[in-house]
Protein backbone atom coordinates (compact mmCIF):
# COMPACT_ATOMS: atom_id res chain seq x y z
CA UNK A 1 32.79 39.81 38.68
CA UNK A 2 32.23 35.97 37.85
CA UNK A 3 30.00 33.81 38.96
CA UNK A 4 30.54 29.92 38.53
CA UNK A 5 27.46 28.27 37.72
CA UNK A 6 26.21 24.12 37.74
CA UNK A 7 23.54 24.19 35.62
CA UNK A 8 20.69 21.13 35.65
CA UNK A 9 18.68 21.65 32.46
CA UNK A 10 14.94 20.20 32.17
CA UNK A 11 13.96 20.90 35.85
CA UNK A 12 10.37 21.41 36.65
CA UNK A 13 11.05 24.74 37.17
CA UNK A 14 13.75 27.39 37.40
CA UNK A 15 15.58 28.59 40.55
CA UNK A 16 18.73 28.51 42.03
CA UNK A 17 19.35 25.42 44.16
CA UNK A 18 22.63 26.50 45.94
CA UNK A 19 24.63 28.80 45.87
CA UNK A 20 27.78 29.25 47.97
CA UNK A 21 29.61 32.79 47.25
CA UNK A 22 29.90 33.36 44.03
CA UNK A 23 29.41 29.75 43.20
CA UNK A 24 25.77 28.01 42.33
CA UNK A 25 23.77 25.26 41.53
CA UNK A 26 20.55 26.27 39.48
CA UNK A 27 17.99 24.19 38.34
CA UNK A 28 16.42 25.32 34.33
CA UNK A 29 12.46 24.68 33.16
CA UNK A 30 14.29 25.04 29.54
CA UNK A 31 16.42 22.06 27.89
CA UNK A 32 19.98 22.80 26.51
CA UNK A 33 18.78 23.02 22.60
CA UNK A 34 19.22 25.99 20.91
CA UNK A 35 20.20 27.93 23.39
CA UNK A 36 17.47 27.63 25.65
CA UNK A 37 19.02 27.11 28.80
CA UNK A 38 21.66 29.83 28.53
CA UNK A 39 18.99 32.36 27.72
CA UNK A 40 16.76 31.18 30.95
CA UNK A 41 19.81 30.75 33.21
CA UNK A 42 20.82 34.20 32.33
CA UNK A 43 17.11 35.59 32.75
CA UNK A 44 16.88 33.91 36.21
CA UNK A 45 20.15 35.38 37.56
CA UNK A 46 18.96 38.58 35.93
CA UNK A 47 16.01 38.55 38.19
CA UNK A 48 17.73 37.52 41.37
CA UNK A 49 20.76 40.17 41.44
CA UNK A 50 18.17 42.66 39.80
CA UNK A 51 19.70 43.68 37.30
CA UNK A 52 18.84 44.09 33.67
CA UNK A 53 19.97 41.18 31.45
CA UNK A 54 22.42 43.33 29.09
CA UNK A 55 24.75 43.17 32.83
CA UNK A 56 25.48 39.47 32.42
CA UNK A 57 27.18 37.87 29.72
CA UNK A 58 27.88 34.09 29.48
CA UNK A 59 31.59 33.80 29.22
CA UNK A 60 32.21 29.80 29.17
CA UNK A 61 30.69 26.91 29.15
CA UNK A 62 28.14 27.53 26.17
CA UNK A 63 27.19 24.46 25.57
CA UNK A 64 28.46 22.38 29.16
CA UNK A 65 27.02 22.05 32.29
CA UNK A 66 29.66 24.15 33.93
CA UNK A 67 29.18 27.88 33.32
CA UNK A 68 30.72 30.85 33.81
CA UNK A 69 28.87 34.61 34.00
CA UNK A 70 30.07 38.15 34.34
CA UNK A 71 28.23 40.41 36.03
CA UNK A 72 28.83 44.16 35.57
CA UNK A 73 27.60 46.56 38.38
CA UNK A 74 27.94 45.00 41.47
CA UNK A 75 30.59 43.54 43.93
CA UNK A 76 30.89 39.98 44.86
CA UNK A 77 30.33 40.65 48.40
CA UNK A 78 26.62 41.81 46.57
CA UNK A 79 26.69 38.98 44.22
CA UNK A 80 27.33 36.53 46.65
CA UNK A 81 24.27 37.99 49.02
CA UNK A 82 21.54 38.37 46.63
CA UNK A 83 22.01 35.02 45.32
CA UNK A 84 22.34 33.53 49.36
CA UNK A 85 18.77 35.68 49.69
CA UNK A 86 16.71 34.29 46.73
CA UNK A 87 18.16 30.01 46.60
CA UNK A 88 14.89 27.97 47.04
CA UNK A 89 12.59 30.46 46.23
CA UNK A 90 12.93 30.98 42.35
């Protein structure tokens, strides 16, 4: 599955803002150098579906504010309601 991600680099801290399905907003602590951000957004998504980082795998947007993610192991219907369960609270 894919998940469609707005990413806002240099936030005070990282959670996701929004999300709506399987698409979200998500604020990053790191800024887009190096590949900072990627490697935090895909740690915090990591943490909220629970899953191991090796699942997700940034598939666009590399170096844009628009990203997409697969995730292996779980159905969008799951996506979708971890994500709903954990916006606000990273």
């Amino acid at each position: 599955m894919r998940v469609s991600v707005h990413a806002k680099p240099r936030a005070s801290r990282s959670r996701i803002v929004r999300a709506d399905g399987l698409r979200i907003e998500v604020a990053l602590a790191a800024p887009p150098v190096d590949g900072a951000a990627n490697a935090e957004l895909i740690a915090l998504l990591a943490t909220a579906l629970s899953l191991p980082k090796s699942a997700l795998r940034l598939v666009l947007g590399e170096s844009s504010k628009h990203k997409v993610v697969e995730v292996a192991g779980l159905t969008a219907d799951e996506i979708a309601r971890r994500l709903t369960a954990v916006q606000g609270r990273e």
